[in-house]
N, C-alpha and C. Protein backbone atom coordinates (compact mmCIF):
# COMPACT_ATOMS: atom_id res chain seq x y z
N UNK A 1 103.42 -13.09 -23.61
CA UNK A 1 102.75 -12.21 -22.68
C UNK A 1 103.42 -12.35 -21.32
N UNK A 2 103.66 -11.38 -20.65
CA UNK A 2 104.28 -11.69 -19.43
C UNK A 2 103.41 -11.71 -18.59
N UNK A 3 103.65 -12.17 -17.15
CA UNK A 3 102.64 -12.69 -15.88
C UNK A 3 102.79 -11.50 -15.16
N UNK A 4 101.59 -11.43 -14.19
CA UNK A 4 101.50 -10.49 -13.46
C UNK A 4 100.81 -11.18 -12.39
N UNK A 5 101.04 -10.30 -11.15
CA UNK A 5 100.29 -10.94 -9.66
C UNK A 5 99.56 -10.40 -9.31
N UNK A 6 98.59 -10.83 -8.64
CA UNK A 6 96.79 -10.22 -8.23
C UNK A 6 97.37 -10.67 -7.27
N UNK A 7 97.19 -9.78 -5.85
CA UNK A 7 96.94 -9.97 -4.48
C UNK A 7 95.39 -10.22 -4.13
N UNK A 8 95.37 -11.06 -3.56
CA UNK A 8 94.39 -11.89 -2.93
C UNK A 8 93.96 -12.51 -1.61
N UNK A 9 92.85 -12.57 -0.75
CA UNK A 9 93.07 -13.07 0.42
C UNK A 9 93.43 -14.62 0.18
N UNK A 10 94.07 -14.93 1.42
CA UNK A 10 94.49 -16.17 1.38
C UNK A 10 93.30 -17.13 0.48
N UNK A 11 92.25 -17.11 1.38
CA UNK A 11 90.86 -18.04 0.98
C UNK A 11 90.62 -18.06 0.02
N UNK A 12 90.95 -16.79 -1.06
CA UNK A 12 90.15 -16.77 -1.63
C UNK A 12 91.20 -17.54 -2.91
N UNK A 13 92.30 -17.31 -3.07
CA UNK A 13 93.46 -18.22 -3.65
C UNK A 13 93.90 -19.43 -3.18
N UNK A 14 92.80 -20.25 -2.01
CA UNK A 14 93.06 -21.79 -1.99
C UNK A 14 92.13 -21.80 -2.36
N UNK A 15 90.47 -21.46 -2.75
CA UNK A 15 89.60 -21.71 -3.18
C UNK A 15 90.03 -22.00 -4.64
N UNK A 16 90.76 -20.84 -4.97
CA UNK A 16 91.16 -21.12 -6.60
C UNK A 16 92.20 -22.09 -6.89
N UNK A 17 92.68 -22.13 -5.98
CA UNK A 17 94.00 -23.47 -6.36
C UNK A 17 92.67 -24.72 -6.87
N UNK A 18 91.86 -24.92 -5.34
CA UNK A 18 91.30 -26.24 -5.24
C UNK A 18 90.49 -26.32 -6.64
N UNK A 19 89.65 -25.31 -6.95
CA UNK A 19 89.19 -25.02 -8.25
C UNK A 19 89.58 -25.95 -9.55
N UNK A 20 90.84 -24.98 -9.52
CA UNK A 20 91.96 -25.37 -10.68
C UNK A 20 92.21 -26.87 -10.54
N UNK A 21 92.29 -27.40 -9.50
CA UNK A 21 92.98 -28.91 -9.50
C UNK A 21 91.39 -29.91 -9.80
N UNK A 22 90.50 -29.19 -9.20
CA UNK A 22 89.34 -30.00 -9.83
C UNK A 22 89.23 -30.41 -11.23
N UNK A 23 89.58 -29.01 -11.65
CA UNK A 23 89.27 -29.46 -13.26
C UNK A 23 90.41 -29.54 -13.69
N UNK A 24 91.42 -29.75 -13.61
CA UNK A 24 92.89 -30.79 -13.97
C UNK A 24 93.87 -29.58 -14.46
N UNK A 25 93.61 -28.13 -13.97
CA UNK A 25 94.49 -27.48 -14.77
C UNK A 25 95.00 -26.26 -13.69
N UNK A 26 95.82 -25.53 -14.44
CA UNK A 26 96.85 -24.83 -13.25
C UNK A 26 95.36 -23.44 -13.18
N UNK A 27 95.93 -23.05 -11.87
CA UNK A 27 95.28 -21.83 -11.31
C UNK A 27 95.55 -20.71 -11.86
N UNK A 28 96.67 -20.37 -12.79
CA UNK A 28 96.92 -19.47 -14.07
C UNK A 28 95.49 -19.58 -15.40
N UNK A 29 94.91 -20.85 -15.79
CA UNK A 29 94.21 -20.98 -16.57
C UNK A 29 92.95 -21.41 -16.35
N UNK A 30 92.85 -21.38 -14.59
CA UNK A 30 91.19 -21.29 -14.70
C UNK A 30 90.97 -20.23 -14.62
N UNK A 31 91.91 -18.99 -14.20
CA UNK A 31 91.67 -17.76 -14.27
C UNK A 31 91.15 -17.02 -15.54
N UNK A 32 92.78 -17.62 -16.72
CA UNK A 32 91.73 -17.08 -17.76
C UNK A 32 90.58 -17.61 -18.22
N UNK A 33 90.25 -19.00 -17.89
CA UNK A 33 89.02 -19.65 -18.39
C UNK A 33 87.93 -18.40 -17.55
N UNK A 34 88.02 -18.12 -16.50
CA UNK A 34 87.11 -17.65 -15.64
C UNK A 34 86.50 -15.97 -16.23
N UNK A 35 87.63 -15.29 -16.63
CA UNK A 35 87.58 -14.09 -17.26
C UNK A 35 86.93 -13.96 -18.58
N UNK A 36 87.59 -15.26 -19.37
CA UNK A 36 87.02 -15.05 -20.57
C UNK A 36 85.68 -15.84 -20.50
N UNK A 37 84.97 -16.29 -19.57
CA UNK A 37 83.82 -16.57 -19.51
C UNK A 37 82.86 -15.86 -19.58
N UNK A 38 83.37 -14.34 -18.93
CA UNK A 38 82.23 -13.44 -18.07
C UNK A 38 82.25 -12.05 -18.74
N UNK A 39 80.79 -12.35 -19.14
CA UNK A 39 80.61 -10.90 -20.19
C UNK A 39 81.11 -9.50 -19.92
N UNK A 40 81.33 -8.97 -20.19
CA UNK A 40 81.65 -7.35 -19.95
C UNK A 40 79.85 -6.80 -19.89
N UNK A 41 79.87 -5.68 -19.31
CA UNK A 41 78.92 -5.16 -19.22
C UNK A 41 78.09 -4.73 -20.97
N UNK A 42 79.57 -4.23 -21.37
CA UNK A 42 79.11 -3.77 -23.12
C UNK A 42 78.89 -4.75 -23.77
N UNK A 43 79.38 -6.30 -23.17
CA UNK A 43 78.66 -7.87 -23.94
C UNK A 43 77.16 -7.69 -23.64
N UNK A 44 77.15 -7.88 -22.32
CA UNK A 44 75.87 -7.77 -22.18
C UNK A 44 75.17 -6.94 -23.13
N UNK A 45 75.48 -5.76 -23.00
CA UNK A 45 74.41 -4.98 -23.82
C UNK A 45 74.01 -5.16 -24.71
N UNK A 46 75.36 -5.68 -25.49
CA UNK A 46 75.43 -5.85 -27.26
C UNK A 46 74.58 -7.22 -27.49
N UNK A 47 74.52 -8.49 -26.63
CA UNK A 47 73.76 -9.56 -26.64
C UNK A 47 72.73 -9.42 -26.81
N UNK A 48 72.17 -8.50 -25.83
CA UNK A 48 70.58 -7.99 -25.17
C UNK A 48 69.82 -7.79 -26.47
N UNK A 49 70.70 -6.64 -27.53
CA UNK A 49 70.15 -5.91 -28.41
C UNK A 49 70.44 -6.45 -29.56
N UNK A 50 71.11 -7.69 -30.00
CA UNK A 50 71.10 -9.02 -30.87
C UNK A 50 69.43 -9.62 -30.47
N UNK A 51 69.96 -9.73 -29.40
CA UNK A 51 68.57 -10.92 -28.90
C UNK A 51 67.24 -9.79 -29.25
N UNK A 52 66.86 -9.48 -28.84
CA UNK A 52 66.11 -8.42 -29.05
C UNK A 52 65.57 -7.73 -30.82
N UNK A 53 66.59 -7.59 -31.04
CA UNK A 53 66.54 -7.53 -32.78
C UNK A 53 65.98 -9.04 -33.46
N UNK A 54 66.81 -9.87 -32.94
CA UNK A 54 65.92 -11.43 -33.65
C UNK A 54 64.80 -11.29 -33.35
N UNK A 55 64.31 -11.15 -32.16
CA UNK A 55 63.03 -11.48 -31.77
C UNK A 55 62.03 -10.49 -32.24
N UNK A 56 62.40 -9.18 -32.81
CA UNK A 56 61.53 -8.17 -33.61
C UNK A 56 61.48 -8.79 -34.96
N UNK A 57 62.66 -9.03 -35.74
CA UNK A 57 62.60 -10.04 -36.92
C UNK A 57 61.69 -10.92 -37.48
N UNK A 58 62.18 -11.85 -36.42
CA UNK A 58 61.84 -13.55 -36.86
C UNK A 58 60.57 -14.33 -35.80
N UNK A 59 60.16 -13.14 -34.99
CA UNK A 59 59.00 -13.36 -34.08
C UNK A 59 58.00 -12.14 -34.32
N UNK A 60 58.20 -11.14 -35.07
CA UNK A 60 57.13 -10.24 -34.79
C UNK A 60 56.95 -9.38 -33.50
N UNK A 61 57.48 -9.57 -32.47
CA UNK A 61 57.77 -9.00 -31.11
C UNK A 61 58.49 -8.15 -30.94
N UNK A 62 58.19 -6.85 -30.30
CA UNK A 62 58.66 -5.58 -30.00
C UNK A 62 59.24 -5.70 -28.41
N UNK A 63 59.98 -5.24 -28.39
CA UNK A 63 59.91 -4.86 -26.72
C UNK A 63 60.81 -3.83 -26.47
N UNK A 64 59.84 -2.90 -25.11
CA UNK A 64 60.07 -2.01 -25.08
C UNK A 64 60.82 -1.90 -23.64
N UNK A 65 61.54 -0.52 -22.82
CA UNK A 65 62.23 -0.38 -21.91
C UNK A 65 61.62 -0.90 -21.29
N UNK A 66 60.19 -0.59 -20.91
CA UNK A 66 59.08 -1.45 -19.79
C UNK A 66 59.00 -2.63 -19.46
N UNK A 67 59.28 -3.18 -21.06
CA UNK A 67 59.48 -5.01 -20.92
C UNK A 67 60.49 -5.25 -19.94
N UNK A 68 61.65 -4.56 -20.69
CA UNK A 68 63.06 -4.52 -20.41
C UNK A 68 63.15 -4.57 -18.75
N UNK A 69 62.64 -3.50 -18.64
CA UNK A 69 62.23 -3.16 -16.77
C UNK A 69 61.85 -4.10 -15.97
N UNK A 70 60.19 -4.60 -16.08
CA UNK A 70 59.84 -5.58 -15.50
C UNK A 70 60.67 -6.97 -15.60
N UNK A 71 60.92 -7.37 -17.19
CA UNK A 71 61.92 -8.71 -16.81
C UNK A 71 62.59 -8.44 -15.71
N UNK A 72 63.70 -7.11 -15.75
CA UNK A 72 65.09 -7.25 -14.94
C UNK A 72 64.57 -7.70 -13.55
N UNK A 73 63.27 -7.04 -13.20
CA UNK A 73 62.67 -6.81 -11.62
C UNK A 73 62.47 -8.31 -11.81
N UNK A 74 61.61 -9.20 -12.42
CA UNK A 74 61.23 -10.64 -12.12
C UNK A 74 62.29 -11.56 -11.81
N UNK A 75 63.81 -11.29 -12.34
CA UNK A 75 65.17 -11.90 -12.45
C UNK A 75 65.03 -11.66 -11.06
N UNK A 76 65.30 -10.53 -10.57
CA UNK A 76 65.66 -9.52 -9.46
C UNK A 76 64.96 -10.63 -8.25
N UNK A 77 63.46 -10.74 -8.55
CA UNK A 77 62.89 -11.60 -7.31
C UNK A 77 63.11 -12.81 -7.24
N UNK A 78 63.46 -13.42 -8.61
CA UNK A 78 63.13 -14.82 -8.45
C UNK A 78 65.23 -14.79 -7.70
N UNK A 79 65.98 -13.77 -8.08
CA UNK A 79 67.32 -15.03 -7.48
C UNK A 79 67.26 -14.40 -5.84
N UNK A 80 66.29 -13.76 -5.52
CA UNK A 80 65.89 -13.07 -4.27
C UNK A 80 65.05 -13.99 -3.13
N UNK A 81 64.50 -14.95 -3.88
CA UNK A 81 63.54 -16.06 -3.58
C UNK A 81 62.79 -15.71 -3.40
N UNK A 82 62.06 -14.30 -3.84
CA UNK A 82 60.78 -13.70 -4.03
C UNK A 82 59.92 -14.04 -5.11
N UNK A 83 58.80 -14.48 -4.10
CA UNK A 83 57.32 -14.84 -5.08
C UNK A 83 57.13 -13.96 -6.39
N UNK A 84 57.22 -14.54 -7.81
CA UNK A 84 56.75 -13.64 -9.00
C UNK A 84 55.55 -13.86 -9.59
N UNK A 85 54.86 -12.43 -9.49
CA UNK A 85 53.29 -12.75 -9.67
C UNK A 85 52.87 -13.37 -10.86
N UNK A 86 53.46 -12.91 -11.73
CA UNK A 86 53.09 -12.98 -13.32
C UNK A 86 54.22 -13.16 -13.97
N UNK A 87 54.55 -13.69 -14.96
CA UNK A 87 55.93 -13.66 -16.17
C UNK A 87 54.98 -13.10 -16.99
């Protein structure tokens, strides 16, 4: 595979050097560690609706967009540091 260069602000490529040297490896491969960490949006989805299917399965539990809705909003407050009334 051949290499290619991402322009970057300075900071933000000594952040990643220092990164990389933390965990003992070059700044080429925490990158891909970093990429292949992080779901795609269509992971997400496809997870959601795994997870979701088990839990109609093997729990008896439905859930609907509404569920779907309110969770996202409770996520939404709690990394907001907003008080959540109810789970």
């Amino acid at each position: 595979m051949a290499d290619t260069t991402v322009k970057v602000d300075p900071a933000v490529r000594d952040r990643l050097m220092v990164l990389a040297r933390e965990r003992g490896m070059t700044m080429r491969d925490l990158i891909a560690e970093l990429a292949g960490a992080t779901p795609t949006q269509e992971e997400l989805r496809k997870r959601y609706e795994e997870a979701k299917a088990y839990c109609e399965t093997h729990f008896g539990v439905t859930f609907t967009d509404e569920d779907h809705d309110r969770v996202e909003k409770i996520w939404q407050d709690l990394e907001a540091g907003r008080p959540v009334d109810s789970l």
